[in-house]
Protein backbone atom coordinates (compact mmCIF):
# COMPACT_ATOMS: atom_id res chain seq x y z
CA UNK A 1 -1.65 12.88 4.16
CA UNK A 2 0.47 12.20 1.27
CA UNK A 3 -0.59 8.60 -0.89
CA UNK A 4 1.76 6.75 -3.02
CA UNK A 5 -0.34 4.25 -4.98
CA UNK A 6 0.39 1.57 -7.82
CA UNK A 7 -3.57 1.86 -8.31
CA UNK A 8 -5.70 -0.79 -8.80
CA UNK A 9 -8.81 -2.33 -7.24
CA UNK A 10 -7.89 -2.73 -3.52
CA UNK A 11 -6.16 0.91 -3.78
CA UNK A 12 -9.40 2.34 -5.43
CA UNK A 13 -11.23 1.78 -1.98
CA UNK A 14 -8.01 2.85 0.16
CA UNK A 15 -8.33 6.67 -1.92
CA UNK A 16 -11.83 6.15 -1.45
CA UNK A 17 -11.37 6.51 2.52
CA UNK A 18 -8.76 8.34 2.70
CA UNK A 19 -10.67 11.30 0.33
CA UNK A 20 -14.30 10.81 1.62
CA UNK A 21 -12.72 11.09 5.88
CA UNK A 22 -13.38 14.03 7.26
CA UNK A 23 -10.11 13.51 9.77
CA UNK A 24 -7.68 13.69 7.25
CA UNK A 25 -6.66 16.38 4.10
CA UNK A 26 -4.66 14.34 1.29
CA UNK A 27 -2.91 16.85 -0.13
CA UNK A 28 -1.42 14.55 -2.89
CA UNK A 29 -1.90 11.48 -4.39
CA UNK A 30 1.04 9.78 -6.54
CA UNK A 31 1.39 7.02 -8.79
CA UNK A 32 3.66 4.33 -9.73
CA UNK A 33 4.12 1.36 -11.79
CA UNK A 34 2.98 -2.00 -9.96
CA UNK A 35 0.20 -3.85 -10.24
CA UNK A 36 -0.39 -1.63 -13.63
CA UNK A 37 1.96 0.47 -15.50
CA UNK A 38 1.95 4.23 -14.24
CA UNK A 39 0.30 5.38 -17.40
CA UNK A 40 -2.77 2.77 -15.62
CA UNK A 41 -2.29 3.98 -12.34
CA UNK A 42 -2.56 7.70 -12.72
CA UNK A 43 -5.71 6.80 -14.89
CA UNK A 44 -7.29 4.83 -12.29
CA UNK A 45 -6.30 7.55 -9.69
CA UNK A 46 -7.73 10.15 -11.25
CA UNK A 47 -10.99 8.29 -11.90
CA UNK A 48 -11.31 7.26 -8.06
CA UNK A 49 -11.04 10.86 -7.05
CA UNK A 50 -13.71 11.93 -9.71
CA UNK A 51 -15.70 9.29 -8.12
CA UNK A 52 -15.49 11.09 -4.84
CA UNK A 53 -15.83 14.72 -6.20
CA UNK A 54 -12.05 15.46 -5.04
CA UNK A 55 -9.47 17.87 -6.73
CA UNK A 56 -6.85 16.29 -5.25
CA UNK A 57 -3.45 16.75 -7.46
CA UNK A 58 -2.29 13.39 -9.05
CA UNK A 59 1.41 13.16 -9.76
CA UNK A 60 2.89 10.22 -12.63
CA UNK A 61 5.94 8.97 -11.24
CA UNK A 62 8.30 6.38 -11.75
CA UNK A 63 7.23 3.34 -14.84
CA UNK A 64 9.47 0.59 -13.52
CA UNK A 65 11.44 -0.43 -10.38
CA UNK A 66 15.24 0.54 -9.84
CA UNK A 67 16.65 -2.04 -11.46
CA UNK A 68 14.43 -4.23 -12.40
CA UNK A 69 11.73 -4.55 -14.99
CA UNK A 70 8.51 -3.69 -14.09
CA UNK A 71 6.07 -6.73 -13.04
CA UNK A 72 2.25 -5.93 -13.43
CA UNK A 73 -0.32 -7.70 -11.32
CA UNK A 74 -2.67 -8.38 -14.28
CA UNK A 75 -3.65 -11.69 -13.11
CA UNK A 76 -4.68 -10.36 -9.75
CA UNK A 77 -6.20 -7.51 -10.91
CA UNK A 78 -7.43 -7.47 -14.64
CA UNK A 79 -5.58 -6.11 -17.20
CA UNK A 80 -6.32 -2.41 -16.11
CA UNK A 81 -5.87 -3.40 -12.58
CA UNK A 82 -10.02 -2.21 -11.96
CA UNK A 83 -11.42 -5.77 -13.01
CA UNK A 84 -11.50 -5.19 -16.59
CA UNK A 85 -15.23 -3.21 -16.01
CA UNK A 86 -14.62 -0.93 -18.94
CA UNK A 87 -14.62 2.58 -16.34
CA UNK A 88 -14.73 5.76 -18.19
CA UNK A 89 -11.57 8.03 -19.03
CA UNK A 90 -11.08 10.53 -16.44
CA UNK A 91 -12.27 14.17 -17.23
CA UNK A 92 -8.77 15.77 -16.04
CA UNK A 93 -4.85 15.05 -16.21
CA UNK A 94 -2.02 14.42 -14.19
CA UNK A 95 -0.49 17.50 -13.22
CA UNK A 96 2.94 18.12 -14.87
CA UNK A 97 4.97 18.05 -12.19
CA UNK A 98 6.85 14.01 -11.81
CA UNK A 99 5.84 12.17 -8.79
CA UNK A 100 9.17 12.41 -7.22
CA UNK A 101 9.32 15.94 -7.08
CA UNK A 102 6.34 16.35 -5.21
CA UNK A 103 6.87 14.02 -2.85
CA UNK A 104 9.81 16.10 -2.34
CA UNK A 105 7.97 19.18 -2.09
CA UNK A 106 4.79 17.87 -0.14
CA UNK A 107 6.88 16.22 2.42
CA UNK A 108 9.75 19.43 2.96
CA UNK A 109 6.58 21.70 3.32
CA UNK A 110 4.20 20.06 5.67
CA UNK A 111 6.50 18.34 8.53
CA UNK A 112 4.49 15.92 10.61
CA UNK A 113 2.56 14.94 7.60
CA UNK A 114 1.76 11.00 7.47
CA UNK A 115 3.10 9.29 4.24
CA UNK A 116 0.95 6.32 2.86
CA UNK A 117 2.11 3.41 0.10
CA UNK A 118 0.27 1.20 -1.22
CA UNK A 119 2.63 -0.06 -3.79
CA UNK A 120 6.40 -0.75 -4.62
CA UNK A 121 7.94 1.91 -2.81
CA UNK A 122 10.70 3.06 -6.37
CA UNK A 123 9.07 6.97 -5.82
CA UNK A 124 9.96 7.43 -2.00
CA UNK A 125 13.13 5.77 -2.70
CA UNK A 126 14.08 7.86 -5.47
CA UNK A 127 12.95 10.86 -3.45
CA UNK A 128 14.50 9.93 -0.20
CA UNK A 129 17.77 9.61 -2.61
CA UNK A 130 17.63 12.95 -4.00
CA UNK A 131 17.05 14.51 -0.69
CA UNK A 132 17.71 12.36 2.64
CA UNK A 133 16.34 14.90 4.95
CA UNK A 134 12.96 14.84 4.03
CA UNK A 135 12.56 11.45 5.97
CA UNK A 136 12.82 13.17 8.78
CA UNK A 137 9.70 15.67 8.13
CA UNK A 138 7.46 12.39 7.57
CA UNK A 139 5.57 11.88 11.48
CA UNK A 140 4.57 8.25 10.21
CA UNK A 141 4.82 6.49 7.16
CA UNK A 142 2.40 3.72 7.05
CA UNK A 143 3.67 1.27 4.47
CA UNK A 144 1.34 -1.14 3.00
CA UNK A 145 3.83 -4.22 2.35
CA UNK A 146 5.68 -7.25 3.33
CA UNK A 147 5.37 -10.75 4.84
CA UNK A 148 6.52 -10.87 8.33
CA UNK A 149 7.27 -14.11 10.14
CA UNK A 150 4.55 -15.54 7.43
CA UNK A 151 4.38 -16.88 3.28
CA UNK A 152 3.90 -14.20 0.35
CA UNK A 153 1.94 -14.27 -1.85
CA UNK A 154 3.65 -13.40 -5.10
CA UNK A 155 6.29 -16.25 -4.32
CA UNK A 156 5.93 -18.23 -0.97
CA UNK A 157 8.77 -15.63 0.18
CA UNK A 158 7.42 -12.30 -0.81
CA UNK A 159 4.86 -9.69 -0.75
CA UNK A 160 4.03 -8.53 -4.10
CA UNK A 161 4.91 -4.55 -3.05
CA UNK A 162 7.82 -5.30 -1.53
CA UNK A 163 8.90 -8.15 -4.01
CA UNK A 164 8.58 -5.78 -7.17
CA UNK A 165 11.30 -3.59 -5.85
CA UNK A 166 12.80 -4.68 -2.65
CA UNK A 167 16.04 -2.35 -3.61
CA UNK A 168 13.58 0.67 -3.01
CA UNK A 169 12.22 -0.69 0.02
CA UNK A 170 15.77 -1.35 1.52
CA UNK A 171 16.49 2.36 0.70
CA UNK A 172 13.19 3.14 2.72
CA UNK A 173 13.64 1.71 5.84
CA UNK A 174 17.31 2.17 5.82
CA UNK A 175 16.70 5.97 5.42
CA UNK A 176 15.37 6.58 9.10
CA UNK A 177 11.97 7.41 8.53
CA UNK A 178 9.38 6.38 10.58
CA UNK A 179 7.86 3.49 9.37
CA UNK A 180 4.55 1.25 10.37
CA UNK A 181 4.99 -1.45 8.49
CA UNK A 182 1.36 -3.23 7.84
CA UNK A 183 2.13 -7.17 6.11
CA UNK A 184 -0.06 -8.53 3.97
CA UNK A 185 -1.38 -11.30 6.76
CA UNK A 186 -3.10 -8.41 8.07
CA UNK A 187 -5.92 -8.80 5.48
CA UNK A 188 -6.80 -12.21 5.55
CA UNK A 189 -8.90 -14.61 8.11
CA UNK A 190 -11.46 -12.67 9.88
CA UNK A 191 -10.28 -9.16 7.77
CA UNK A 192 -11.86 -10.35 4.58
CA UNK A 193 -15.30 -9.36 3.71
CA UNK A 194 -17.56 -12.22 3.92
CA UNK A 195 -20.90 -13.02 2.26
CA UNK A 196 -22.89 -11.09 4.90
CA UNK A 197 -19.89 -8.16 4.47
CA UNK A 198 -20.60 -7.44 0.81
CA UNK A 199 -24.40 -7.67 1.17
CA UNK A 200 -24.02 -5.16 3.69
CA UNK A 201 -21.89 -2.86 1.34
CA UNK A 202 -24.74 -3.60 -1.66
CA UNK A 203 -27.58 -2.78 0.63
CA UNK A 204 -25.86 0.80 1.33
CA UNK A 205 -26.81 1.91 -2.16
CA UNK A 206 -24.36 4.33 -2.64
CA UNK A 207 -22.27 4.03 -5.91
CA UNK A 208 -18.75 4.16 -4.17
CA UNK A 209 -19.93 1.42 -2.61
CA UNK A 210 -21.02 0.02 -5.80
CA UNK A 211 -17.95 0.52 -7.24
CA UNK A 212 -15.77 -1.05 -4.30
CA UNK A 213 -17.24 -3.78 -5.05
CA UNK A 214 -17.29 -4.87 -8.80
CA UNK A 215 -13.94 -3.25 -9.30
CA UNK A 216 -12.59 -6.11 -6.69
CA UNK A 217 -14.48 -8.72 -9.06
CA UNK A 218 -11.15 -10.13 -10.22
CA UNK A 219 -9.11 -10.31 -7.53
CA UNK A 220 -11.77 -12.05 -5.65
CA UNK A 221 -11.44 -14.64 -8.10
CA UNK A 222 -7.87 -14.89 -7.72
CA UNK A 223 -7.44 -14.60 -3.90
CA UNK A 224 -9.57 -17.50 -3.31
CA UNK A 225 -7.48 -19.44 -6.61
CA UNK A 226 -4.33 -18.26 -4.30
CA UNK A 227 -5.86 -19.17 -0.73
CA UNK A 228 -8.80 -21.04 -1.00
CA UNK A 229 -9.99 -18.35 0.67
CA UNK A 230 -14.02 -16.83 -0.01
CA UNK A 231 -14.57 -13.12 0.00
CA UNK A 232 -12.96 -10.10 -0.91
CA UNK A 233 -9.49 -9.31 0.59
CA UNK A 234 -8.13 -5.23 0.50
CA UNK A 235 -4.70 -5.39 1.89
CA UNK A 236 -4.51 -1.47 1.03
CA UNK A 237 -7.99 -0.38 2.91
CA UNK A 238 -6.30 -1.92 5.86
CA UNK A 239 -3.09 -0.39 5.66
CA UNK A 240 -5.67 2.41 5.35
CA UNK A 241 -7.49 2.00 8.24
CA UNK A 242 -4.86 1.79 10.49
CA UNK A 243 -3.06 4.95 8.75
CA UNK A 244 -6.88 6.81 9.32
CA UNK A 245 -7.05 5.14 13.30
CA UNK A 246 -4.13 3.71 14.87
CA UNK A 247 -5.70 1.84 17.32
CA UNK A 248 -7.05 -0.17 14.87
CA UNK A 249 -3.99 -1.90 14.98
CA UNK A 250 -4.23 -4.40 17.93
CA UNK A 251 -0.78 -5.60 18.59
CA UNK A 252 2.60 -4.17 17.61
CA UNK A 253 6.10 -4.24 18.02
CA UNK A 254 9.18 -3.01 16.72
CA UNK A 255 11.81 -5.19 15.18
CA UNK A 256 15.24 -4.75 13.19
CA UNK A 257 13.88 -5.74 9.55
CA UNK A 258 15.73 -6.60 6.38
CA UNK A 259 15.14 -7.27 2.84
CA UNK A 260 16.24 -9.77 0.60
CA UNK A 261 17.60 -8.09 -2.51
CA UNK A 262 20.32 -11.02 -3.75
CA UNK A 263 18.82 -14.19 -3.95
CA UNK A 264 16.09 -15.16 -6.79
CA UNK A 265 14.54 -17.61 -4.34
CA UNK A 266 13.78 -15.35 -1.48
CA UNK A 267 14.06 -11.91 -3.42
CA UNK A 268 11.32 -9.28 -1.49
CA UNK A 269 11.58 -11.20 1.47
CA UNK A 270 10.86 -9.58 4.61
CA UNK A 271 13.10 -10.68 7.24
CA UNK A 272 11.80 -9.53 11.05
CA UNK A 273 13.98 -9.96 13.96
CA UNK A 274 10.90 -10.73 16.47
CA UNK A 275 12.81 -12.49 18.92
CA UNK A 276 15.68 -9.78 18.99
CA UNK A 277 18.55 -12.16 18.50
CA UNK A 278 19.74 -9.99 16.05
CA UNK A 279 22.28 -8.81 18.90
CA UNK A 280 23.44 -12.23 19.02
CA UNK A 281 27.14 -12.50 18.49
CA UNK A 282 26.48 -14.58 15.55
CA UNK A 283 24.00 -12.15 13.89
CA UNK A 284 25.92 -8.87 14.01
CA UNK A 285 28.28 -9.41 11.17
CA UNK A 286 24.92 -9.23 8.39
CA UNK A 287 22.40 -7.38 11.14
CA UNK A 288 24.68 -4.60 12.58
CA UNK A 289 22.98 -1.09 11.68
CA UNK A 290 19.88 -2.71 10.35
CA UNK A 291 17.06 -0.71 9.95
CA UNK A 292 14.23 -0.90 12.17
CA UNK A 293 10.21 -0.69 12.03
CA UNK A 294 6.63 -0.59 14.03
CA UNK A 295 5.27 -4.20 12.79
CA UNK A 296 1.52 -4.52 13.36
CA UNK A 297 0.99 -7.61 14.10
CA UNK A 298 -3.01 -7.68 14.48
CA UNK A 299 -5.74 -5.87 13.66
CA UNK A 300 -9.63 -5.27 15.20
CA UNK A 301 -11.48 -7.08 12.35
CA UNK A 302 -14.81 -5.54 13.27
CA UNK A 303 -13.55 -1.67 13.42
CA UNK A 304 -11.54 -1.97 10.37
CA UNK A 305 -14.71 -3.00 8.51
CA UNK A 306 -16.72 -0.27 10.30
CA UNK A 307 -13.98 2.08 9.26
CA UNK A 308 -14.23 1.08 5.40
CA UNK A 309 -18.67 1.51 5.65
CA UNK A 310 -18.39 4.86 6.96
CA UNK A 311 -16.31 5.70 3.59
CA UNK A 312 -19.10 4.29 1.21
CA UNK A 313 -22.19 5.92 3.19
């Protein structure tokens, strides 16, 4: 596995499952600027894997979008995008090698490996750019992002990932490689933990899961400002779940999908064909060649949370 992360508190507990599975082997974890600068993000990333005793190479990669200024998610997040808690610097560095080059390199020598991101996708589009062939070495990328067929919820169009730099994510989907695309309705409803959820997590003991918890202190503020919503909602431990057990994923589908790059009003949007009309003699003009993705739909609420336990025990 291969993570792309714009860390902050819901990504903290995604690397914390992804590095403490025994199914998978991350072989490399990089960073990019999002809901933090990357400066933030590699910090945060290299103090999650401390957390979990791993030695897993961290890669700094791209510190704003493709064109557009970078957009940090402070208000979700806290100003170091891990609740403000005051966490430790990390013992070791980023390696020296940028971001984009070792996606480059990860990807060309381990085909069939599974791609994560759990931020704006400017590193895989910049990589995918410099070297188009390497899409086709990724076996599944499981991309933490979008809105489909339902409101954002950094503007009532847009995800926030997908929203930040929807030029990269155009260059993404457009470049043929496999893509599970994993919205952000996914982690609301009956996905969020509850009261009875986080005692649960407190009463394991363990620090990680400890740590899950306060570093989510913020944005559990802000989610239920944003929703009216109660309880802690990790739209990254999902997309993790489902990238660590498919069949999490209930429902799915795939669907010509495009994104809104032009207009200020819907910028980031996801657009999903779900009813396939985009055959339609009055579609093909602006739909002809669009890309296309797996869209998971639903999710089992109850295995998804059992998935995210096993990773604090």
């Amino acid at each position: 596995m291969l993570i792309d992360t714009d860390t902050a508190s819901d990504d903290a507990v995604a690397l914390i499952m992804a590095l403490r599975s025994p199914q998978v082997s991350v072989l490399a974890i990089t960073t990019v600027a999002g809901n933090v600068g990357v400066v933030q993000a590699s910090r945060n990333a290299l103090y999650v894997a401390e957390l979990c005793g791993s030695q897993v190479p961290i890669y700094k990669g791209a510190s704003a979008p493709l064109c557009r200024p970078a957009t940090p998610a402070d208000w979700f997040h806290g100003s170091d995008g891990l609740g403000d808690h005051g966490y430790p610097k990390p013992r070791r560095a980023v390696e020296p090698v940028h971001a984009v080059d070792a996606i480059i390199q990860t990807i060309s020598a381990n085909p069939g490996l599974t791609l994560v991101t759990l931020g704006p996708l400017t590193n895989v589009a910049l990589a995918l750019a410099r070297q188009p062939g390497i899409a086709a070495n990724v076996g599944r990328c499981v991309l933490m992002g979008g809105n489909p067929c339902c409101e954002g919820n950094v503007t009532p169009a847009a995800e926030y990932n997908i929203w930040c730099d929807p030029e990269a994510a155009l260059i993404v989907l457009r470049s043929g490689i496999a893509v599970d695309l994993v919205g952000w309705h996914l982690c609301r409803g009956d996905a969020v933990l509850n009261a009875a959820d986080i005692a649960h997590v407190l009463n394991l003991g363990t620090p990680l899961a400890r740590f899950s918890l306060e570093c989510n202190s913020t944005a559990m503020e802000a989610y239920h400002t944003q929703t009216g919503e109660t309880g802690i909602s990790l739209p990254d431990p999902v997309a993790m779940s489902i990238a660590l057990d498919p069949s999490i994923c209930t429902s799915h589908s795939r669907h010509s999908v495009h994104v809104e790059t032009g207009s200020p009003l819907m910028r980031g949007m996801t657009v999903v064909d779900r009813l396939n009309v985009t055959a339609d003699a009055r579609n093909r003009e602006h739909w002809q060649n669009a890309p296309r993705a797996d869209i998971c739909w639903t999710l089992d609420a109850q295995r998804w949370k059992q998935s995210l336990y096993a990773a604090f025990r």
